[in-house]
N, C-alpha and C. Protein backbone atom coordinates (compact mmCIF):
# COMPACT_ATOMS: atom_id res chain seq x y z
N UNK A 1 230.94 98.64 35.01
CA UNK A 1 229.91 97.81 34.42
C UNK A 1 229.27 98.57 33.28
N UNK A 2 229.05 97.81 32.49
CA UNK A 2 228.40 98.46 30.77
C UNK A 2 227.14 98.32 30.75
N UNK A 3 226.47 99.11 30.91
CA UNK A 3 224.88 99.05 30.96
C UNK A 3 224.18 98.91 29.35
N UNK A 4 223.47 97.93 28.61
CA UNK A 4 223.18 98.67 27.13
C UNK A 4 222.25 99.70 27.04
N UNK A 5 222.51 100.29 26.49
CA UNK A 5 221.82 101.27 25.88
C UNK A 5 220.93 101.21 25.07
N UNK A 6 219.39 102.00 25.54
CA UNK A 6 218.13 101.54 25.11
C UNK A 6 218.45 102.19 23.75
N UNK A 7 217.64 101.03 22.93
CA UNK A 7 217.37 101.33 21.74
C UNK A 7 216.23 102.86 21.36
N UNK A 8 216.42 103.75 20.22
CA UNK A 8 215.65 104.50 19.91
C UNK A 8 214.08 103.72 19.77
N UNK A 9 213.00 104.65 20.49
CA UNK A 9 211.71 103.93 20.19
C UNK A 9 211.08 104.15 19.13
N UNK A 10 210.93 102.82 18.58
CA UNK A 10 210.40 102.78 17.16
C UNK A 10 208.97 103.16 16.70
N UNK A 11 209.00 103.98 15.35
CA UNK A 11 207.72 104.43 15.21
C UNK A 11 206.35 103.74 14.68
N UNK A 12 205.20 103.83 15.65
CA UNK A 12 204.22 102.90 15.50
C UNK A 12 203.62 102.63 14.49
N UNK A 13 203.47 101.60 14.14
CA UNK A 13 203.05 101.62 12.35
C UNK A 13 201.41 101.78 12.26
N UNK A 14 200.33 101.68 13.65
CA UNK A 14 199.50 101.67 13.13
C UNK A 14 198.90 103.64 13.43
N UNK A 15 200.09 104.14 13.54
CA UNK A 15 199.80 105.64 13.96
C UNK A 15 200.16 106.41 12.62
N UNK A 16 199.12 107.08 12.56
CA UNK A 16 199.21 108.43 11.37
C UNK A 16 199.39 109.33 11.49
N UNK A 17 199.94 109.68 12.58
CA UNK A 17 199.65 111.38 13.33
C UNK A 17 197.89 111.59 13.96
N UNK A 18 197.10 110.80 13.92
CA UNK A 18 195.62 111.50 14.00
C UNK A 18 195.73 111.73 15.30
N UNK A 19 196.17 110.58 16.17
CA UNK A 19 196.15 110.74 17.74
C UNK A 19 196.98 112.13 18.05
N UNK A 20 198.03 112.06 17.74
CA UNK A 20 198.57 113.92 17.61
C UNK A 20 197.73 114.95 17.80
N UNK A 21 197.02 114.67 16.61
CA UNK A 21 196.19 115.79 16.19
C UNK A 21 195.03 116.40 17.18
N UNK A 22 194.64 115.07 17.47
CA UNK A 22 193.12 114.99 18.57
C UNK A 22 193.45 115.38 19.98
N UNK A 23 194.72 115.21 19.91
CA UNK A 23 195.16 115.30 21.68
C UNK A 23 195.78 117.12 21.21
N UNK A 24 196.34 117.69 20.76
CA UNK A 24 196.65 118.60 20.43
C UNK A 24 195.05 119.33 20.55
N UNK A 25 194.18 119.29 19.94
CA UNK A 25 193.23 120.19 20.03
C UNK A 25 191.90 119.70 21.34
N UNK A 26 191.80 118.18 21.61
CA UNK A 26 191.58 118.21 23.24
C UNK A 26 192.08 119.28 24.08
N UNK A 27 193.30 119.30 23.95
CA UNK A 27 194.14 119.49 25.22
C UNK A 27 193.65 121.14 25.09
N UNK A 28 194.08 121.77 23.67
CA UNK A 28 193.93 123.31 23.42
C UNK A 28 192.23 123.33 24.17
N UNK A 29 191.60 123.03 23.43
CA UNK A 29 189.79 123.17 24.18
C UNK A 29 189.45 122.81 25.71
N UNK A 30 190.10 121.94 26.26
CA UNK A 30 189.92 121.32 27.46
C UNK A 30 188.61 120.90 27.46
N UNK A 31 188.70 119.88 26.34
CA UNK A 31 187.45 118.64 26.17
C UNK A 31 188.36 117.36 26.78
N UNK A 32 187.60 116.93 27.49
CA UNK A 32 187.39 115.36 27.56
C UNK A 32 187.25 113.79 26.86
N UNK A 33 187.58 113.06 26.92
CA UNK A 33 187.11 112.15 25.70
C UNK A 33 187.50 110.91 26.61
N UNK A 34 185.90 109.83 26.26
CA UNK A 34 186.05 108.68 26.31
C UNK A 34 185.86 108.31 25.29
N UNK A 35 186.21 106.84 25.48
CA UNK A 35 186.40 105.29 24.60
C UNK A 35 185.25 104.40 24.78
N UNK A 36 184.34 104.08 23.92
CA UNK A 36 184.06 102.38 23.91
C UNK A 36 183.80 101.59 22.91
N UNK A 37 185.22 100.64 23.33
CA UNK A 37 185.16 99.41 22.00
C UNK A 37 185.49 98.10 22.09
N UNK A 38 184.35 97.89 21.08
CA UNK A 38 184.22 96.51 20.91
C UNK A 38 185.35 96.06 20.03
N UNK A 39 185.43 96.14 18.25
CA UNK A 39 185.86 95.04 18.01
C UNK A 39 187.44 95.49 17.55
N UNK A 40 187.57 96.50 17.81
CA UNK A 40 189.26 97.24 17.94
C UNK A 40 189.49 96.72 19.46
N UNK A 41 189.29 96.37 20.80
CA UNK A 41 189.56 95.75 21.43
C UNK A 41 190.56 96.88 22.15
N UNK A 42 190.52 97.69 22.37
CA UNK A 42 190.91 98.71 22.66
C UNK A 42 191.94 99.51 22.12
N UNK A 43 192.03 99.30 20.80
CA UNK A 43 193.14 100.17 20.27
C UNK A 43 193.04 102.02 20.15
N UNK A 44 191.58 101.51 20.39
CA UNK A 44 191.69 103.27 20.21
C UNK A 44 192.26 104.08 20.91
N UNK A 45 191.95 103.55 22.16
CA UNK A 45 192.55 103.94 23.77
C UNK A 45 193.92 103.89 23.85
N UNK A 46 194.92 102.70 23.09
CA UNK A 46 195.97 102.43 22.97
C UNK A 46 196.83 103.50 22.08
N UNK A 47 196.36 104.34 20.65
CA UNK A 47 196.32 104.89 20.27
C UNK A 47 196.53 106.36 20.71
N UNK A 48 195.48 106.60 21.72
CA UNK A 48 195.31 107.96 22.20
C UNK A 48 196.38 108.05 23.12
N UNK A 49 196.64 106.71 24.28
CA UNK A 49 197.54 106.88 25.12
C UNK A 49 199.14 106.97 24.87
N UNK A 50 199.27 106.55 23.46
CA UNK A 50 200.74 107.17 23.00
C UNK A 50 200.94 108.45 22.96
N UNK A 51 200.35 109.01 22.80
CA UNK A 51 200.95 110.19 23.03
C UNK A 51 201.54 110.80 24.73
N UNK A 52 202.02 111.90 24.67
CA UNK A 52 202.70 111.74 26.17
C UNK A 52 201.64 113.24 26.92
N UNK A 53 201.09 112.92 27.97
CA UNK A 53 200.35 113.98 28.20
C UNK A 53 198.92 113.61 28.10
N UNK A 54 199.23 112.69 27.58
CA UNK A 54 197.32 112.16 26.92
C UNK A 54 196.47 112.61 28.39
N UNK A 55 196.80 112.13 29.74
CA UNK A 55 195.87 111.74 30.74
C UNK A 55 194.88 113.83 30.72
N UNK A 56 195.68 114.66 30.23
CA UNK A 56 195.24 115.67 30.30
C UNK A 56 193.52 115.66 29.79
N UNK A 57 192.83 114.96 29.06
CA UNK A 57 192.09 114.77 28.04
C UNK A 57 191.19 113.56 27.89
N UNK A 58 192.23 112.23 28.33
CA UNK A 58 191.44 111.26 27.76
C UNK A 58 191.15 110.38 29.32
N UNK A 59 190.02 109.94 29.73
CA UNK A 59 189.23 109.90 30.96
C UNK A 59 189.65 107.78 30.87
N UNK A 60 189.70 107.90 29.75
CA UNK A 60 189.64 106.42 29.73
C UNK A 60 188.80 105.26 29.15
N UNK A 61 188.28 104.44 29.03
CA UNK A 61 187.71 103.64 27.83
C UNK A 61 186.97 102.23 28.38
N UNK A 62 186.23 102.06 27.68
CA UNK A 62 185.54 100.73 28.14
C UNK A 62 185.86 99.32 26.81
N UNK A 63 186.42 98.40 27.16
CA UNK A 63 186.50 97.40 26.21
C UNK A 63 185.21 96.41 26.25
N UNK A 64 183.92 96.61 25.67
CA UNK A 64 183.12 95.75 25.86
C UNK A 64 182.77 94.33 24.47
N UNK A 65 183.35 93.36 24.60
CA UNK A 65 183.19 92.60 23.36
C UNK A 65 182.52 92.02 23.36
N UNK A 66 181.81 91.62 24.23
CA UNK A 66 180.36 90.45 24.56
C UNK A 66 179.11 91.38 24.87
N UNK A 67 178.03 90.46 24.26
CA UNK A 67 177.01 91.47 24.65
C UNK A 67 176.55 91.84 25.94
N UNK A 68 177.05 91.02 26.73
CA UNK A 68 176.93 90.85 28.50
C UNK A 68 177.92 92.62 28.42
N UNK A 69 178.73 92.86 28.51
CA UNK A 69 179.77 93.79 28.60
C UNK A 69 179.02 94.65 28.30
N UNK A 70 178.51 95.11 27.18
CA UNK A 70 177.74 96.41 26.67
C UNK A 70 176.76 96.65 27.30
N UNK A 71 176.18 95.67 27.76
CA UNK A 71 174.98 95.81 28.49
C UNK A 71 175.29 96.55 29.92
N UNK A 72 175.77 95.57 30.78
CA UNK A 72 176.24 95.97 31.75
C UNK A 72 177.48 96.81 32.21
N UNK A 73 178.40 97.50 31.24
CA UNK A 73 179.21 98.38 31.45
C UNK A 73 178.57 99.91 30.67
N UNK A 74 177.91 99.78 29.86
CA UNK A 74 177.71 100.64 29.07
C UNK A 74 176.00 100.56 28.81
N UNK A 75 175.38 100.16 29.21
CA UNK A 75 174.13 100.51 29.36
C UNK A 75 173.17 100.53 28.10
N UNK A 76 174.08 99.24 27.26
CA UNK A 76 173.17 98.99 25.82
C UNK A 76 172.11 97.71 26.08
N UNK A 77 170.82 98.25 25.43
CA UNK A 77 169.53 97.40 25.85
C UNK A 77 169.85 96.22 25.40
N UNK A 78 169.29 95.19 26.03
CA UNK A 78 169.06 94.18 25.32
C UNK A 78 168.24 93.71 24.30
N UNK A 79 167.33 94.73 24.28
CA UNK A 79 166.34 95.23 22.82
C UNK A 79 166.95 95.50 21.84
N UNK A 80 167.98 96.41 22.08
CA UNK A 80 168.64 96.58 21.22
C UNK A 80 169.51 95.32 20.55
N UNK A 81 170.05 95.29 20.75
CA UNK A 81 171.41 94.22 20.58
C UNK A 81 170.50 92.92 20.19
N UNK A 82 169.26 92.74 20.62
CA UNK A 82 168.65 91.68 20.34
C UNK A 82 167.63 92.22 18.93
N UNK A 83 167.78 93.13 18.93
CA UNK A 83 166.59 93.82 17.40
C UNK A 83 167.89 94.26 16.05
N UNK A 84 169.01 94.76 16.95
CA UNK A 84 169.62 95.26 15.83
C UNK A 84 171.20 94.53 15.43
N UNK A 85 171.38 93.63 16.29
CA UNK A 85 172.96 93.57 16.63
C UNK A 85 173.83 94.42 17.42
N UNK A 86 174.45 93.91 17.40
CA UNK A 86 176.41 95.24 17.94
C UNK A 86 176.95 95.56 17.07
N UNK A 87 176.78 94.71 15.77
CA UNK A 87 177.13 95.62 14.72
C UNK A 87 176.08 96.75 13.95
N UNK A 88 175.64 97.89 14.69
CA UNK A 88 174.34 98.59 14.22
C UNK A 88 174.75 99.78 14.69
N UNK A 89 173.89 100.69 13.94
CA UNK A 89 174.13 102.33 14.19
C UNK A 89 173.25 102.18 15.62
N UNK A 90 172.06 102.03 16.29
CA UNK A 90 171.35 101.91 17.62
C UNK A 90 173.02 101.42 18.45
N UNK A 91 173.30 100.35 18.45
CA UNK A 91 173.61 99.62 19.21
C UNK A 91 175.33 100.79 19.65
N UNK A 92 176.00 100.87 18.57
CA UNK A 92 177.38 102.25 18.88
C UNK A 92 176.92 103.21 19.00
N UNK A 93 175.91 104.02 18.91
CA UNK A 93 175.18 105.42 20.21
C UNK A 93 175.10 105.10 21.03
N UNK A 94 174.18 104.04 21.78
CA UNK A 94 174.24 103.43 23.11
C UNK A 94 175.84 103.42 23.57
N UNK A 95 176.69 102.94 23.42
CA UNK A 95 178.00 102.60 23.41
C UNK A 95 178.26 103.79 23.57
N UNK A 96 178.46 104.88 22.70
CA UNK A 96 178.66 106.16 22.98
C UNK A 96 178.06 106.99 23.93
N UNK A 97 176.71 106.94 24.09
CA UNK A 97 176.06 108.01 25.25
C UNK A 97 176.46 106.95 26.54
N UNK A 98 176.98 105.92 26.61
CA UNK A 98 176.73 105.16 28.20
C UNK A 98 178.39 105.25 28.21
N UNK A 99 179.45 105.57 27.70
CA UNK A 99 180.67 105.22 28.03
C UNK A 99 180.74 106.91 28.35
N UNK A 100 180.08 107.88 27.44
CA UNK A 100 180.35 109.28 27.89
C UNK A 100 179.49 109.84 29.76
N UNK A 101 178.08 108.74 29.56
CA UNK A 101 177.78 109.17 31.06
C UNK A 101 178.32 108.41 32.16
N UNK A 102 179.51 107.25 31.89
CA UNK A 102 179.67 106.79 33.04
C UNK A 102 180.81 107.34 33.40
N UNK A 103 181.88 107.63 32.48
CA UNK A 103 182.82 109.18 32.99
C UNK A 103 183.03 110.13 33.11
N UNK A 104 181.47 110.98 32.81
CA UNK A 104 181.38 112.19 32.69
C UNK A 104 182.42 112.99 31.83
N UNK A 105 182.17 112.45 30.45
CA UNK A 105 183.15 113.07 29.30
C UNK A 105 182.31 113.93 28.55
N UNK A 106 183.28 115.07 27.92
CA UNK A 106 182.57 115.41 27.53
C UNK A 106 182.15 115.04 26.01
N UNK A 107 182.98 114.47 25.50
CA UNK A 107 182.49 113.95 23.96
C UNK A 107 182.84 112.44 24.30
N UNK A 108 182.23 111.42 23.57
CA UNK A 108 182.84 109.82 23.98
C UNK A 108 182.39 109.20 22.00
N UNK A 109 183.95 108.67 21.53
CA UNK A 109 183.33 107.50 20.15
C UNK A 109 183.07 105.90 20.93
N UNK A 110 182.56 105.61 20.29
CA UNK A 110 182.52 103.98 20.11
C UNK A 110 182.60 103.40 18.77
N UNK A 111 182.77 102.18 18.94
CA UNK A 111 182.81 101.18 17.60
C UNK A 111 182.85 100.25 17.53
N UNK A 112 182.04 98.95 17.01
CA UNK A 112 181.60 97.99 16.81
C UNK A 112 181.55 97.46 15.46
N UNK A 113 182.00 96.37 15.08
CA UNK A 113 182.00 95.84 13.81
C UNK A 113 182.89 94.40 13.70
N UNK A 114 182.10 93.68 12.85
CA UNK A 114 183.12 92.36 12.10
C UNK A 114 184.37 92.83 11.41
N UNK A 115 185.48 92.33 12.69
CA UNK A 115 186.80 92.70 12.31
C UNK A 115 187.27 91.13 11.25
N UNK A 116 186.48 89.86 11.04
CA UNK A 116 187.07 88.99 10.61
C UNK A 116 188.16 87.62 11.22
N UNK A 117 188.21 86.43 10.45
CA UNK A 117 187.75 86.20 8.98
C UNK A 117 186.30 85.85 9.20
N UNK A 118 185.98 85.40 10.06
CA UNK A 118 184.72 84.97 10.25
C UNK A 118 183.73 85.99 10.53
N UNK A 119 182.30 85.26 10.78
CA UNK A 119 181.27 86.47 11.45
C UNK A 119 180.82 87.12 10.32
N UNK A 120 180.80 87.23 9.26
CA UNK A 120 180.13 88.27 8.19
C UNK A 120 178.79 87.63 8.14
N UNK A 121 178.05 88.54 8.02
CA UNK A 121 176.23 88.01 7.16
C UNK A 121 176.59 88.66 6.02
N UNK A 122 175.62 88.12 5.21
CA UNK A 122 174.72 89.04 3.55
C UNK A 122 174.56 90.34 4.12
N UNK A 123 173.94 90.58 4.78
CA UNK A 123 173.85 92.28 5.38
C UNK A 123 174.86 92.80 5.76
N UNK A 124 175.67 92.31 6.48
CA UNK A 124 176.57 92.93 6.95
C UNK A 124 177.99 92.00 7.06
N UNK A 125 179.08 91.94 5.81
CA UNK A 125 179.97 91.08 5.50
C UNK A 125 181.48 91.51 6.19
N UNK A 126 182.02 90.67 6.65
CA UNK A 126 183.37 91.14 7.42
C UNK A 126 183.94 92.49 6.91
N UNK A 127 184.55 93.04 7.74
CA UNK A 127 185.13 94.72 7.76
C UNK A 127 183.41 95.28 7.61
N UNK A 128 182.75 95.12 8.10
CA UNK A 128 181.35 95.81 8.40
C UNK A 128 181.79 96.39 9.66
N UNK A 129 181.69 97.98 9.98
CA UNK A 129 182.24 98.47 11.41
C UNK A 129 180.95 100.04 11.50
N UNK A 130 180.81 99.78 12.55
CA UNK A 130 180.24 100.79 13.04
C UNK A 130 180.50 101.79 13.88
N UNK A 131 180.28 103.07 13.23
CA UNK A 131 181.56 103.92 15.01
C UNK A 131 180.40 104.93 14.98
N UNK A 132 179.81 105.02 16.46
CA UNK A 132 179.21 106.44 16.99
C UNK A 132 180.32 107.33 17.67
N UNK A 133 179.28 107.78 17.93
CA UNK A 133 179.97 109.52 18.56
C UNK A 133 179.21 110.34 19.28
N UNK A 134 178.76 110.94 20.42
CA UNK A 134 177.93 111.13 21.49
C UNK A 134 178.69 112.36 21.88
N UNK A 135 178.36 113.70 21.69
CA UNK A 135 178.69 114.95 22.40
C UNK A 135 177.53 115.63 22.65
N UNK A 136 178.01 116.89 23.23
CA UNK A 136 176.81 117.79 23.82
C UNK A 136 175.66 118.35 22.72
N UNK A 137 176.61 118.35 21.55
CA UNK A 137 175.70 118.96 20.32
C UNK A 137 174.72 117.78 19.74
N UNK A 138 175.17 116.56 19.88
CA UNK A 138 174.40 115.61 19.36
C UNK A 138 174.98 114.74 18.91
N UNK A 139 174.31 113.13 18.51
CA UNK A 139 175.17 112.01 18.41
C UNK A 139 175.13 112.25 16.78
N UNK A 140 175.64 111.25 16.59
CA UNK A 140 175.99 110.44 14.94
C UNK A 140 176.56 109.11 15.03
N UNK A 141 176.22 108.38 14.10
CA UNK A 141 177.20 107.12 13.90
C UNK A 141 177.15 107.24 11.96
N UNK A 142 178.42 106.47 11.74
CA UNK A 142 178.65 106.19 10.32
C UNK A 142 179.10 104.45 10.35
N UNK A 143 178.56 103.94 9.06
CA UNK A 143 178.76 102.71 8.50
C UNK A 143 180.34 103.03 7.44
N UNK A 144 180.91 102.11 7.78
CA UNK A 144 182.02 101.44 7.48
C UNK A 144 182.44 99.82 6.62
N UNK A 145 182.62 99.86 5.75
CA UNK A 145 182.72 98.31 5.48
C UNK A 145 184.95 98.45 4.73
N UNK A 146 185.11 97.87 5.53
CA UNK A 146 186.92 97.53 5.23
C UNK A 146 187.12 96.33 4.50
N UNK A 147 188.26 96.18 3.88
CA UNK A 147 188.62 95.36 2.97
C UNK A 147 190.06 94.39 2.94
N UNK A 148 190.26 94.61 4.32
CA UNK A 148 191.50 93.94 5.07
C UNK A 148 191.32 92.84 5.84
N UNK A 149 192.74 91.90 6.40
CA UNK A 149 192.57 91.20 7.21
C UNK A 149 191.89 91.42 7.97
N UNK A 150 191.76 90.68 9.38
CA UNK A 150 191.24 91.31 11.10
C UNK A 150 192.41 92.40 11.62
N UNK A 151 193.63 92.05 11.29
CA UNK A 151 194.08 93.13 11.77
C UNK A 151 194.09 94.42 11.00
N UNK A 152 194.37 94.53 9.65
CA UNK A 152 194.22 95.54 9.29
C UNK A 152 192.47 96.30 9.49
N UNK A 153 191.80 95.54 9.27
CA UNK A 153 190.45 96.01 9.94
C UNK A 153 190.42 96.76 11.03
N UNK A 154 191.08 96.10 12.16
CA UNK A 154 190.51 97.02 13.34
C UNK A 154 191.45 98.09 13.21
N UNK A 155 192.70 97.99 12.68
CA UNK A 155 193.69 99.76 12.31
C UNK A 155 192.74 100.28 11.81
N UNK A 156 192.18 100.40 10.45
CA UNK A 156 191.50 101.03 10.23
C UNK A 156 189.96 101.51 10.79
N UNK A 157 189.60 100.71 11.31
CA UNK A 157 188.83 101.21 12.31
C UNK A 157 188.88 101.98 13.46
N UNK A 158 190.11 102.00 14.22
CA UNK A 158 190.32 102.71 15.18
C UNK A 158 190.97 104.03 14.27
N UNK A 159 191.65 104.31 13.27
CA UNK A 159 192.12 105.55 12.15
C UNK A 159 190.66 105.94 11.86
N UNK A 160 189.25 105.68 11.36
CA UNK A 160 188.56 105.98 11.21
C UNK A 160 187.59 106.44 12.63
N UNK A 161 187.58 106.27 13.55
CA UNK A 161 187.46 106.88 14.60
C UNK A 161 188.09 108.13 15.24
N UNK A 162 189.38 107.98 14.92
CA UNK A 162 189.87 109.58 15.26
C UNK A 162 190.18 110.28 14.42
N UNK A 163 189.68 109.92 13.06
CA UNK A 163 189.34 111.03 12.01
C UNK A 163 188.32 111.12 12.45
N UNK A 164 187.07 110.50 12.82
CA UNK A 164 185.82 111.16 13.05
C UNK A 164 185.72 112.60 14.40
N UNK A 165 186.82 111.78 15.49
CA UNK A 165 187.16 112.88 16.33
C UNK A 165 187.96 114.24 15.93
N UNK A 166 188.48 113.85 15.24
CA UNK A 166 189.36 115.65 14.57
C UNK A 166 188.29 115.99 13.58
N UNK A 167 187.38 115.17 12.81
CA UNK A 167 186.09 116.42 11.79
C UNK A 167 185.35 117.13 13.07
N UNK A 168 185.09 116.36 14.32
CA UNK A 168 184.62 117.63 14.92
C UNK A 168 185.44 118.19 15.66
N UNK A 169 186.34 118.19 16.00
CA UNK A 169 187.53 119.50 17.11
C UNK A 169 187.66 120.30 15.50
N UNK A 170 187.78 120.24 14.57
CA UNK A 170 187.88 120.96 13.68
C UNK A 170 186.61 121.78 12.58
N UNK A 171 185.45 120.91 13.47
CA UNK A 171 183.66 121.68 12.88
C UNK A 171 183.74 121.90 11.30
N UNK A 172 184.25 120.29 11.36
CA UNK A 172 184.28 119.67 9.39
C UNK A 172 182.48 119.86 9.29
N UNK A 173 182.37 120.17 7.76
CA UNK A 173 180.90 120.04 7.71
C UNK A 173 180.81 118.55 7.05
N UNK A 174 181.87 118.05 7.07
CA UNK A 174 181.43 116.25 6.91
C UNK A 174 180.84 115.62 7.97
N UNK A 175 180.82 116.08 8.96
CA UNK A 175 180.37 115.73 9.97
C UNK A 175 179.09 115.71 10.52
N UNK A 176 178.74 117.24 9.95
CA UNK A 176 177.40 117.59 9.92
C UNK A 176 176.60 117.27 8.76
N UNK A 177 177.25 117.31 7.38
CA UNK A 177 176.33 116.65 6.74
C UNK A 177 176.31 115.11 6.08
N UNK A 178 177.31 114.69 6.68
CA UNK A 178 177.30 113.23 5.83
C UNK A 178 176.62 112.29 6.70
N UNK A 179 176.83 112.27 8.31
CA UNK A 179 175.74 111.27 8.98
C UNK A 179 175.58 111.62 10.26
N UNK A 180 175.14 113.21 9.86
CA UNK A 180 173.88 113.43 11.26
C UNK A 180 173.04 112.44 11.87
N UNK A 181 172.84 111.84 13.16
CA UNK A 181 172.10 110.95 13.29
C UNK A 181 170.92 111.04 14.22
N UNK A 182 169.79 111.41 14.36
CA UNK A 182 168.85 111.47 14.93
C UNK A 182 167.18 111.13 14.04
C-alpha cells in the first residue's frame, strides 16, 4: 500500500522571524510570557506557538474581544472601558497587568485596536491599535494607527507586538524612551 507523502510545511506568511527571535531569548533568560488580545484575536499566541519548544516560555493567552471578556477575564474596569474605550492606552495596561497576574508571568503584551473596515471614530480611525506591555520594571503602551485591510491590520499588529517584546529582551532604549508609560 502507497501511503502519500506529506507535503513540505509551508512557510508562514504572516511570520518574520520575530517569534524566533523572542522565543530564542525567552527561553535563553527563562522569562515567561503571557498574551492578551483583543483585536488580533489571538494571533499573537498563534504566532509564538509556531515555533517548536514554545511551551518552555509562553504560559498562554487570553482572547478577550467583548468588553464583558476584559472585564471578567482580565480584570479591566468598567470605568475604564466606559471613560476611555478598549481602544486606549488605560484600557491595554489593564489587559497587560491582569493577563500577567492571572498566570503569574513574568512579562505579559496586550493589544487592542480597530482592525476594520468598520468601527473607526475621528479620534481614533480604523488600524487605530493599541499594545501594552506589563513587566517587573514597569508598564508602557504605544499608539499605533495601520493602513491595511482587517487582515493585514491585525498582522501587523501582532508583528508590532513582538517587536515590542524583543526591544525589551534586547534593553532597546526605544523602549525606554519612546513610550515610557506611567
Amino acid at each position: 500500500m502507497n501511503l502519500p507523502v506529506p507535503s513540505p510545511a509551508k512557510e508562514n506568511p504572516l511570520s518574520n522571524g520575530l517569534e524566533l527571535m523572542v522565543g530564542n531569548l525567552l527561553r535563553a533568560r527563562g522569562i515567561k510570557l503571557a498574551t492578551a488580545e483583543s483585536c488580533t484575536g489571538g494571533l499573537i499566541g498563534d504566532l509564538i506557538t509556531n515555533v517548536p519548544g514554545s511551551s518552555d516560555y509562553y504560559l498562554g493567552g487570553v482572547v478577550a474581544y467583548a468588553y464583558e471578556a476584559k472585564v471578567a477575564l482580565l480584570g479591566v474596569s468598567w470605568d475604564t472601558l466606559q471613560t476611555y474605550g478598549a481602544v486606549s492606552r488605560e484600557t491595554v495596561l489593564e489587559m497587560a497587568r491582569g493577563v500577567r497576574n492571572a498566570l503569574s508571568a513574568d512579562i505579559a503584551i496586550s493589544v487592542s485596536g480597530i482592525a476594520g473596515p468598520g468601527g473607526g471614530l475621528p479620534d481614533k480611525p480604523v488600524g487605530t491599535t493599541w499594545i501594552g506591555f506589563s513587566t517587573p520594571e514597569g508598564e508602557w503602551a504605544r499608539v499605533y494607527c495601520f493602513d491595511g485591510n482587517r487582515e493585514n491590520n491585525k498582522a501587523s499588529s501582532a508583528k508590532a507586538a513582538l517587536q515590542i517584546i524583543l526591544d525589551y529582551l534586547e534593553g532597546s532604549e526605544l523602549l525606554e524612551g519612546d513610550f515610557r508609560g506611567q
